[in-house]
C-alpha atoms as a PDB file:
ATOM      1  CA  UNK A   1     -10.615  44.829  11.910  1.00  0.00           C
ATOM      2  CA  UNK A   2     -13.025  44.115   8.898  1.00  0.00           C
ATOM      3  CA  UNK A   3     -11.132  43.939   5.759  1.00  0.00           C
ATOM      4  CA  UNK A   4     -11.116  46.629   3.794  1.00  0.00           C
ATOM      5  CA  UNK A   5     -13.352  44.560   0.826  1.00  0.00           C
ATOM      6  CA  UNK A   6     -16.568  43.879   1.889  1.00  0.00           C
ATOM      7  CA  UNK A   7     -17.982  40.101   1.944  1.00  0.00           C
ATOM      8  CA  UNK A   8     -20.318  39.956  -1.185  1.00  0.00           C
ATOM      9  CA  UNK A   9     -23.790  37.886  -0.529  1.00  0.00           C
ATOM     10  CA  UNK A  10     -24.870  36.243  -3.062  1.00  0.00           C
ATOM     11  CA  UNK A  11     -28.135  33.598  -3.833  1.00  0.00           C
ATOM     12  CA  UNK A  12     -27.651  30.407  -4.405  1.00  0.00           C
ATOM     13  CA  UNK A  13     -30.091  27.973  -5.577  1.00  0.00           C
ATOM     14  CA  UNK A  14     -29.069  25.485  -2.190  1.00  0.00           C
ATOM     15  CA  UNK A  15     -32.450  24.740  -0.867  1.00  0.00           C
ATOM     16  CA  UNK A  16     -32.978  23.414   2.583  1.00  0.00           C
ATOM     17  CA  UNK A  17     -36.490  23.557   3.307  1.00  0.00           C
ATOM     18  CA  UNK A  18     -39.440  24.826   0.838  1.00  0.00           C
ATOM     19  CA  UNK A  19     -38.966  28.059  -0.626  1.00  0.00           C
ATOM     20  CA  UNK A  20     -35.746  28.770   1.395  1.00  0.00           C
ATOM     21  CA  UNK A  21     -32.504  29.515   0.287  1.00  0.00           C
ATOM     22  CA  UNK A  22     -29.015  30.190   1.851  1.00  0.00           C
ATOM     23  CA  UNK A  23     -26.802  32.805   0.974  1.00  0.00           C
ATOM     24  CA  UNK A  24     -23.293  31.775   0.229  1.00  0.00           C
ATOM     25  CA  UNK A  25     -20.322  34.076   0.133  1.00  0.00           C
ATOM     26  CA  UNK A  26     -19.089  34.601  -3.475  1.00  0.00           C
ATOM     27  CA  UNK A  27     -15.754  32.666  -3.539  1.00  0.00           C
ATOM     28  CA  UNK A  28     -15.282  31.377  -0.788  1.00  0.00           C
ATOM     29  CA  UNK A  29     -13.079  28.029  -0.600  1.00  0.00           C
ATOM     30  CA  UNK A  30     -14.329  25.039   0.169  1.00  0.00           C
ATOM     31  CA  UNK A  31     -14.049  22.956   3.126  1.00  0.00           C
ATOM     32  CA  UNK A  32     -10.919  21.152   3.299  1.00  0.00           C
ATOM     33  CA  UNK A  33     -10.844  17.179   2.525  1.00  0.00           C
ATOM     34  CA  UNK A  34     -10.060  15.230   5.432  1.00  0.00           C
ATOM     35  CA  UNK A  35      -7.077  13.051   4.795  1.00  0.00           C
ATOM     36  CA  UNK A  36      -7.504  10.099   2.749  1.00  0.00           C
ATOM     37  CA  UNK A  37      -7.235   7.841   6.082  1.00  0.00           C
ATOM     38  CA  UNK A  38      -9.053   9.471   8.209  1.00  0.00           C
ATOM     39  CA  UNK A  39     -11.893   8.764   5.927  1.00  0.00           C
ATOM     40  CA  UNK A  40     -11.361   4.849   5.315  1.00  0.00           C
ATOM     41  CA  UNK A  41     -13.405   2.329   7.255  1.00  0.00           C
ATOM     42  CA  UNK A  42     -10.022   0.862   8.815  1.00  0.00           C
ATOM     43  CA  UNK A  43      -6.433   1.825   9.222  1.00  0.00           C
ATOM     44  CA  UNK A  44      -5.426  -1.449  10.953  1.00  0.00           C
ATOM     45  CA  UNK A  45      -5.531   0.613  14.547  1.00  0.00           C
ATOM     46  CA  UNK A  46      -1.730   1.680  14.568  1.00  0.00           C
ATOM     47  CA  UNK A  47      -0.047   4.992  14.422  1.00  0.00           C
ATOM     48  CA  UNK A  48       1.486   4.734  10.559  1.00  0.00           C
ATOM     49  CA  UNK A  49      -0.109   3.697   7.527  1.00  0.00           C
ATOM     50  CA  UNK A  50       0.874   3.589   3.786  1.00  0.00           C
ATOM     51  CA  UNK A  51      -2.191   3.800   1.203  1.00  0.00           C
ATOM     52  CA  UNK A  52      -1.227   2.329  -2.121  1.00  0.00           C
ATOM     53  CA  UNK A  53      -4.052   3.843  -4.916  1.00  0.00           C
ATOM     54  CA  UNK A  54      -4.735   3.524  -8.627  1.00  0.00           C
ATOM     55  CA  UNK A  55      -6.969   5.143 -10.643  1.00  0.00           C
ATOM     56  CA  UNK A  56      -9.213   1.829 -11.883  1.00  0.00           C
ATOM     57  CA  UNK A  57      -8.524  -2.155 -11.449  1.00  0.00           C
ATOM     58  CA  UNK A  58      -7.378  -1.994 -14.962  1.00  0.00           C
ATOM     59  CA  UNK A  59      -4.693   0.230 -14.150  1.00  0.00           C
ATOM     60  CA  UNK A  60      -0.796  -0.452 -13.700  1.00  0.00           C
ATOM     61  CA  UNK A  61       0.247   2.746 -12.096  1.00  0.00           C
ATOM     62  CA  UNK A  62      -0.868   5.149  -9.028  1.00  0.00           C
ATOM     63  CA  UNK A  63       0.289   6.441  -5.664  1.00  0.00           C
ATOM     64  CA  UNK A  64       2.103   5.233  -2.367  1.00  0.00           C
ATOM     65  CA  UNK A  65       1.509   7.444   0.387  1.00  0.00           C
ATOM     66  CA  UNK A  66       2.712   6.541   4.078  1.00  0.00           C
ATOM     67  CA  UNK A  67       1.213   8.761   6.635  1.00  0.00           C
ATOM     68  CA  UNK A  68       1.836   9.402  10.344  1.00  0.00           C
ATOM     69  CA  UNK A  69      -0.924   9.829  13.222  1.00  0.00           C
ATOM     70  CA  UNK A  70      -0.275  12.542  15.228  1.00  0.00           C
ATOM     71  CA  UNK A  71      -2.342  14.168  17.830  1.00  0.00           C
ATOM     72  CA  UNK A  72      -5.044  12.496  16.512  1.00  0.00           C
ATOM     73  CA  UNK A  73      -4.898  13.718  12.678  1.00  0.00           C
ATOM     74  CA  UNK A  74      -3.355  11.655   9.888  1.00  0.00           C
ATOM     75  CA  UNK A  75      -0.264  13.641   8.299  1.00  0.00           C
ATOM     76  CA  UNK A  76       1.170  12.893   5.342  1.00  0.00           C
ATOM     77  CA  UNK A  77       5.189  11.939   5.778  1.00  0.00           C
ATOM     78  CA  UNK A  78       5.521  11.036   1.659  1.00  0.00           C
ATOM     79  CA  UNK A  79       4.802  10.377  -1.558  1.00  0.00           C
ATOM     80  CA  UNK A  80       5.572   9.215  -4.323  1.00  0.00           C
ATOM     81  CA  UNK A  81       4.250   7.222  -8.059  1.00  0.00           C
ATOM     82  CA  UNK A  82       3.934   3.527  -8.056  1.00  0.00           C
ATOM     83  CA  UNK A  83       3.099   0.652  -9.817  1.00  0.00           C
ATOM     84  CA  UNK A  84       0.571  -2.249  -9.625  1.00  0.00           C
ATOM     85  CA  UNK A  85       0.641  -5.620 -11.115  1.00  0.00           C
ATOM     86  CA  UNK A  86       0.315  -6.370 -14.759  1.00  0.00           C
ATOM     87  CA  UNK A  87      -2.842  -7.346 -15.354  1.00  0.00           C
ATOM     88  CA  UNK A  88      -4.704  -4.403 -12.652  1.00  0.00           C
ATOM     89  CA  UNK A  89      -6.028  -5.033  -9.117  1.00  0.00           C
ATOM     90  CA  UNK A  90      -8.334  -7.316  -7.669  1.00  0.00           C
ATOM     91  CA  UNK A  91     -10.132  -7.842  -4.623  1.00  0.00           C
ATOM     92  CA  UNK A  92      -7.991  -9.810  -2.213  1.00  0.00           C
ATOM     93  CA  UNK A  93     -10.096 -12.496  -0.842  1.00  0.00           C
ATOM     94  CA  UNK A  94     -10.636 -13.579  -4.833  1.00  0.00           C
ATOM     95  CA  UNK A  95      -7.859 -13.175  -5.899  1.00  0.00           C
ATOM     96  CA  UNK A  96      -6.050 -16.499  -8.206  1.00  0.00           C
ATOM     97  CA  UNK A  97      -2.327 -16.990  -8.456  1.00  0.00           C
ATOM     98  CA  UNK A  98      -0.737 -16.418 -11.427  1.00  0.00           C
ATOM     99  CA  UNK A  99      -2.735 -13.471 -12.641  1.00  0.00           C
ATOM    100  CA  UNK A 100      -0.211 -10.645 -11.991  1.00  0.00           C
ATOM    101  CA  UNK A 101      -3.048  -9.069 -10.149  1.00  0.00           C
ATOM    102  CA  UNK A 102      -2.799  -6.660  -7.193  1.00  0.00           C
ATOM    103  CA  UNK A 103      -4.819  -7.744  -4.386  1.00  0.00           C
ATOM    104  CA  UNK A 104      -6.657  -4.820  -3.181  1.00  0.00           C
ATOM    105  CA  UNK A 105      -7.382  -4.786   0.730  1.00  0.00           C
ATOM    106  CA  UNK A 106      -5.781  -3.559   4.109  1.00  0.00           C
ATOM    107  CA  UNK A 107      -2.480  -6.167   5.530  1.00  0.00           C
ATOM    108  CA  UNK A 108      -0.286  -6.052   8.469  1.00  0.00           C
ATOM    109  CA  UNK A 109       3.822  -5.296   7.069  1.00  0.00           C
ATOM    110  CA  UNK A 110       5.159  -8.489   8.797  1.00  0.00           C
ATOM    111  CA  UNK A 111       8.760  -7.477   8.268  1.00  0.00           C
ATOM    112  CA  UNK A 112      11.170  -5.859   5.847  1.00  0.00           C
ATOM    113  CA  UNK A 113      14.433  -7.178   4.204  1.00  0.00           C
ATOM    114  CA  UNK A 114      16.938  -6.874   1.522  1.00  0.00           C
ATOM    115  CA  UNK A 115      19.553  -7.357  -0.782  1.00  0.00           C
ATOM    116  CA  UNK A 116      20.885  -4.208   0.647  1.00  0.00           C
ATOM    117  CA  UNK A 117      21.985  -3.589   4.239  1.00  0.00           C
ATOM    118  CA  UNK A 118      18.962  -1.727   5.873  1.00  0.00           C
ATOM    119  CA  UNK A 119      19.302   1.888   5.938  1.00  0.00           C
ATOM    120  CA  UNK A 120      20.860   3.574   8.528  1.00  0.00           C
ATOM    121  CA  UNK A 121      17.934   4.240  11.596  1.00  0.00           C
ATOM    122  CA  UNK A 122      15.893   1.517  10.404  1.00  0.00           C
ATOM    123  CA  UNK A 123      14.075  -0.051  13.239  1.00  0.00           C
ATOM    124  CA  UNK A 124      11.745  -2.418  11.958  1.00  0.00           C
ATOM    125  CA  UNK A 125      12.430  -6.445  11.982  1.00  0.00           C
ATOM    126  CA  UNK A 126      14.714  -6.285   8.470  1.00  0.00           C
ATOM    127  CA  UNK A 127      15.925 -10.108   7.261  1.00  0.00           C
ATOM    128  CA  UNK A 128      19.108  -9.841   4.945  1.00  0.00           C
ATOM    129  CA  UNK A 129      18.912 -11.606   1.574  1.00  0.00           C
ATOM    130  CA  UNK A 130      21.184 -14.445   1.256  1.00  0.00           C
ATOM    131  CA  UNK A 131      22.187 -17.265  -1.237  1.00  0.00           C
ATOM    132  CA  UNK A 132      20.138 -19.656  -0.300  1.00  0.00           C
ATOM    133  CA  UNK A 133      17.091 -17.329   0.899  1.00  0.00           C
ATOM    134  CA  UNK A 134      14.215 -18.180  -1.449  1.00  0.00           C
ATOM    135  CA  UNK A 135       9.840 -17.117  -1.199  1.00  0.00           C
ATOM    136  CA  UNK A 136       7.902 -20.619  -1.628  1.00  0.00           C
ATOM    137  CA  UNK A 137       5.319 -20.458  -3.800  1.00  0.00           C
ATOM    138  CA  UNK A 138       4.621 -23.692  -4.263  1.00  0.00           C
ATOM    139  CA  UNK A 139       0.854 -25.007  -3.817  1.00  0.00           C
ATOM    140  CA  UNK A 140       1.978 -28.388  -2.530  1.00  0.00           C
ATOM    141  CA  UNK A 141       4.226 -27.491   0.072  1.00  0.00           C
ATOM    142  CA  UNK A 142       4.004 -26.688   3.756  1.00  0.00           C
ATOM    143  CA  UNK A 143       6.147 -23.764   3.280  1.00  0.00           C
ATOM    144  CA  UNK A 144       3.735 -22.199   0.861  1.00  0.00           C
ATOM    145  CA  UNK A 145       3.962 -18.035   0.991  1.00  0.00           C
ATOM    146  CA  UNK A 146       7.154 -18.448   3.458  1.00  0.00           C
ATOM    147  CA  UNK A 147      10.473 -17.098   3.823  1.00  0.00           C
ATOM    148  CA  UNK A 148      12.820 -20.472   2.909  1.00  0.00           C
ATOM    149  CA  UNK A 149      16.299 -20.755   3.875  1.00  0.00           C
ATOM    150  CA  UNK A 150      17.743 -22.986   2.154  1.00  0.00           C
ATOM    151  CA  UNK A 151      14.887 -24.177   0.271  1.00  0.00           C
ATOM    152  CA  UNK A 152      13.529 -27.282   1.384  1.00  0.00           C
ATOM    153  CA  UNK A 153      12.885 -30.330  -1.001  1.00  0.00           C
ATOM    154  CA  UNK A 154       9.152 -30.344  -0.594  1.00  0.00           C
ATOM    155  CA  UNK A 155       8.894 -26.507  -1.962  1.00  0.00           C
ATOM    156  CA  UNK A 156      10.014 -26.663  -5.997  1.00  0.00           C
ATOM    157  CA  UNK A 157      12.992 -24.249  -7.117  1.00  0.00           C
ATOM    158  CA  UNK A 158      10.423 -23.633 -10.471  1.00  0.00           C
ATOM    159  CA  UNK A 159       7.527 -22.898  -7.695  1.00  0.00           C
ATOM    160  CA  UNK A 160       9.622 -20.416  -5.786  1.00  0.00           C
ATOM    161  CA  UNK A 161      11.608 -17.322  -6.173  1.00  0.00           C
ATOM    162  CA  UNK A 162      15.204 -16.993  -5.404  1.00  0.00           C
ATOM    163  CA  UNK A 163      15.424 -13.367  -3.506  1.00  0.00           C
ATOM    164  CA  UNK A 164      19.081 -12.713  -4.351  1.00  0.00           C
ATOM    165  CA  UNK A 165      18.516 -12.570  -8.338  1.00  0.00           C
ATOM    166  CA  UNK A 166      16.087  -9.710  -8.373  1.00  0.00           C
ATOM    167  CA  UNK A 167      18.693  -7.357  -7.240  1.00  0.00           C
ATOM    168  CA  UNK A 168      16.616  -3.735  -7.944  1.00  0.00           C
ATOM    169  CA  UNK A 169      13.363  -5.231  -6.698  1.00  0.00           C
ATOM    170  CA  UNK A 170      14.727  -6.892  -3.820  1.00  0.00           C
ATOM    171  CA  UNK A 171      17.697  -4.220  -2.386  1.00  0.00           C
ATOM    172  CA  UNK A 172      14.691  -3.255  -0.081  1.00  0.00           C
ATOM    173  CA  UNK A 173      11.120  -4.458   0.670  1.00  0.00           C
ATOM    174  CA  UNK A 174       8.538  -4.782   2.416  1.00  0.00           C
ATOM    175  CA  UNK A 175       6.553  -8.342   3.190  1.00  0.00           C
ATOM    176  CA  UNK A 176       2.612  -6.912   2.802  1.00  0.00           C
ATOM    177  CA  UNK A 177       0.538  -9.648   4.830  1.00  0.00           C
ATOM    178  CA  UNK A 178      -1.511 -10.947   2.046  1.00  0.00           C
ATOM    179  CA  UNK A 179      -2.782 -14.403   2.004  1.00  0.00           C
ATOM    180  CA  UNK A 180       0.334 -14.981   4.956  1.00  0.00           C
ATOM    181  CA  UNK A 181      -1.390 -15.506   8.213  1.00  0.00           C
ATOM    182  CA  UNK A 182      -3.237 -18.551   7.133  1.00  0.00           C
ATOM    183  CA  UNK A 183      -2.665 -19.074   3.507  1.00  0.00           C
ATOM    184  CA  UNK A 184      -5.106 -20.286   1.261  1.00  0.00           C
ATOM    185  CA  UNK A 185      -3.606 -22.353  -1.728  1.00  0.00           C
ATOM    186  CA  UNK A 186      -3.487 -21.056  -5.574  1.00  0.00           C
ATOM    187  CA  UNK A 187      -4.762 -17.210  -3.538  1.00  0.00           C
ATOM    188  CA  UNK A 188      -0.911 -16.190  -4.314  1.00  0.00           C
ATOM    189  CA  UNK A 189       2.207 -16.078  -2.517  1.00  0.00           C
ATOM    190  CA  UNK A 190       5.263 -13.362  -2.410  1.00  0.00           C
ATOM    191  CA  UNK A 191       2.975 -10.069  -2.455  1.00  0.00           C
ATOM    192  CA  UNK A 192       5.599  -7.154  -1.599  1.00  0.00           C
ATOM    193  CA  UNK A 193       5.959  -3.331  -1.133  1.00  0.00           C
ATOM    194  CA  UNK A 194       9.451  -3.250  -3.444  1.00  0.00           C
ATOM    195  CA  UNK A 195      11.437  -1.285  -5.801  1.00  0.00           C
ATOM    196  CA  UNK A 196      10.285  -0.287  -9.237  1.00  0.00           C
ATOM    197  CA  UNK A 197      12.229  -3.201 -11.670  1.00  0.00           C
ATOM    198  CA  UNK A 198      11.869  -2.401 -15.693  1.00  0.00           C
ATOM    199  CA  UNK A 199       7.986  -1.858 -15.636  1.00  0.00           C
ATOM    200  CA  UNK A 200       4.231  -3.133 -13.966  1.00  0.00           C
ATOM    201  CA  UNK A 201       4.990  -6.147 -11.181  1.00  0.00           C
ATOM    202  CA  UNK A 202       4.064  -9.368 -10.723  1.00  0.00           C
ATOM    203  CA  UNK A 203       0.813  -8.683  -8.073  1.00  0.00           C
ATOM    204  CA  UNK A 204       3.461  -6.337  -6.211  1.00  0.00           C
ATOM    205  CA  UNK A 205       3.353  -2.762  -6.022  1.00  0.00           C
ATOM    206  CA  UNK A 206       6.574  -0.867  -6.347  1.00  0.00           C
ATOM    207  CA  UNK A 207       8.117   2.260  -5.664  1.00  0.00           C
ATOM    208  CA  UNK A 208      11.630   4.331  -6.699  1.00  0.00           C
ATOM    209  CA  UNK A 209      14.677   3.193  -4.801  1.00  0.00           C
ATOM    210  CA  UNK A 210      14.712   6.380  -3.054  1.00  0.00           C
ATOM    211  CA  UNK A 211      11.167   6.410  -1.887  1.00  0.00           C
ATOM    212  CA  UNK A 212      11.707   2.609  -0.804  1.00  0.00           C
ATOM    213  CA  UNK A 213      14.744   3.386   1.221  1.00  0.00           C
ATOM    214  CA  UNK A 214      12.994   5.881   2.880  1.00  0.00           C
ATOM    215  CA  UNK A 215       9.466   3.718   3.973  1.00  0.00           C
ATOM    216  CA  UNK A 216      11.827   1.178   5.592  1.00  0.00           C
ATOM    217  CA  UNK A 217      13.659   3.782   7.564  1.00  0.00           C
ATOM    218  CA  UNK A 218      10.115   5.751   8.343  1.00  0.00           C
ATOM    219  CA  UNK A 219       8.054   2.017   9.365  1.00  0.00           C
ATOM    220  CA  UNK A 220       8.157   1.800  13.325  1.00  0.00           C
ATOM    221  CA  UNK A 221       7.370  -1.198  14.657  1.00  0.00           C
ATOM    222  CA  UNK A 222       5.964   0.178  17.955  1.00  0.00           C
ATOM    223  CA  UNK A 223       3.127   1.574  15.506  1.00  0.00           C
ATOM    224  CA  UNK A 224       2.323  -0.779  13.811  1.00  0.00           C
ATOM    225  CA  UNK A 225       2.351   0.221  10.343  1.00  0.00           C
ATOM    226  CA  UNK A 226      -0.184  -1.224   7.531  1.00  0.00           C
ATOM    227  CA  UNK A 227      -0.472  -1.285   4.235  1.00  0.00           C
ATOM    228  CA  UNK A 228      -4.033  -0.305   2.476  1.00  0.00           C
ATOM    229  CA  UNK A 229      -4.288  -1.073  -1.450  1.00  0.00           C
ATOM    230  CA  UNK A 230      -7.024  -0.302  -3.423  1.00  0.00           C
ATOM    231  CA  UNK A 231      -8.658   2.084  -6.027  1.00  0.00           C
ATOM    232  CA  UNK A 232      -9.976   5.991  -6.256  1.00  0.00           C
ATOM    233  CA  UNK A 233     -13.660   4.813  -6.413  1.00  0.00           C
ATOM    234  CA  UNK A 234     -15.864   1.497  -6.601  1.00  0.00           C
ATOM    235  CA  UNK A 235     -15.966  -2.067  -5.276  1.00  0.00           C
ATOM    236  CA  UNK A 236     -12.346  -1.991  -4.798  1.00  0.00           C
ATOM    237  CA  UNK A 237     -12.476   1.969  -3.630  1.00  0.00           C
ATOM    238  CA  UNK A 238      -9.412   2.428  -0.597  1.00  0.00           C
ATOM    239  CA  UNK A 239     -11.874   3.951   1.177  1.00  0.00           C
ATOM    240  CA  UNK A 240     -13.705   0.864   1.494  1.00  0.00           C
ATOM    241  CA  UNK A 241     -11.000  -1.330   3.376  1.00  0.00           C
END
């Protein structure tokens, strides 16, 4: 049955060939966006995906999203504000260690860990935190961007991180595949997905405890989750990667 208010046609200056026009229907919505990955260039070819976005490279704060493909359509599982590192984001493949920057890009989630026990249903590969477990970020040694444990003499204690004494950042987390497969020297070392500490990270990006717990739990290995990073618009633009 027609509804009971008729459609109103009305002429819009939309021009498709010369001296044609289309009528439009007065307000009616717009087409829907399509999901933000179903319109990147590459999701890493797996069934989850989280999309870390800020506003600009200069900015320190945006949005985590992790997403689920199902039947073919990307749905959104959650969401929640983040942050970036100090200094902005930069494209990965320049970035410099040191510079608190977020390297912008698409990475594989290699495994997660904590100083926590992993939550209850988690499935992915999680490594617990220990005393002696340490990141090496050391230039000079052959552990450089590794997992350490116990820290070997050729990686520096003052060129590393020891795990255990970030206890918010580090209760859970996610290893984001930056600069790890074959790393470059002085790129950076010890990119995570973590939770929030007192402010803007490192080169991280963080997320509330909560939301952290939660990605952990929700990451599938038999998926194979990634991680996209990268900006609303631009050179660096999500979209992009």
């Amino acid at each position: 049955m027609r509804s009971a208010v008729a459609a109103v046609l009305v002429t819009a200056p939309l021009v498709t060939a010369p001296h044609m026009t289309v009528p439009l229907v007065a307000g009616a919505a717009p087409a829907a966006e399509a999901p933000l990955p179903a319109r990147m260039a590459d999701t890493g070819g797996g069934g989850q995906l989280i999309t870390a976005v800020a506003p600009r490279t200069d900015s320190t704060s945006g949005t985590v999203t992790w997403w689920d493909l199902r039947d073919g359509r990307w749905v959104e599982a959650g969401s929640v504000a983040a942050r970036f590192g100090a200094k902005g984001l930069v494209e990965g493949a320049s970035r410099k260690q040191g510079t608190s920057t977020t390297p912008t890009g698409l990475y594989g989630l290699p495994y997660a860990f904590g100083i926590k026990a992993a939550p209850g249903g988690t499935s992915y590969k999680y490594r617990a935190v220990r005393r002696s477990s340490w990141w090496c970020q050391d230039n000079d040694s052959r552990s450089y961007n590794r997992w350490v444990e116990p820290r070997p003499a050729h990686c520096r204690a003052a060129q590393a991180e020891h795990l255990v004494t970030y206890r918010a950042q580090y209760a859970y987390a996610l290893v984001v595949g930056f600069n790890y497969e074959r790393p470059v020297r002085e790129r950076g070392a010890g990119i995570f997905l973590h939770v929030n500490g007192r402010g803007a990270t490192a080169g991280c990006v963080s997320v509330p405890v909560d939301a952290m717990r939660r990605i952990v739990k929700w990451a599938d290995p038999g998926r194979t989750p990634h991680i996209a990073i990268g900006t609303t618009g631009g050179r660096t633009a999500i979209t992009r990667y």
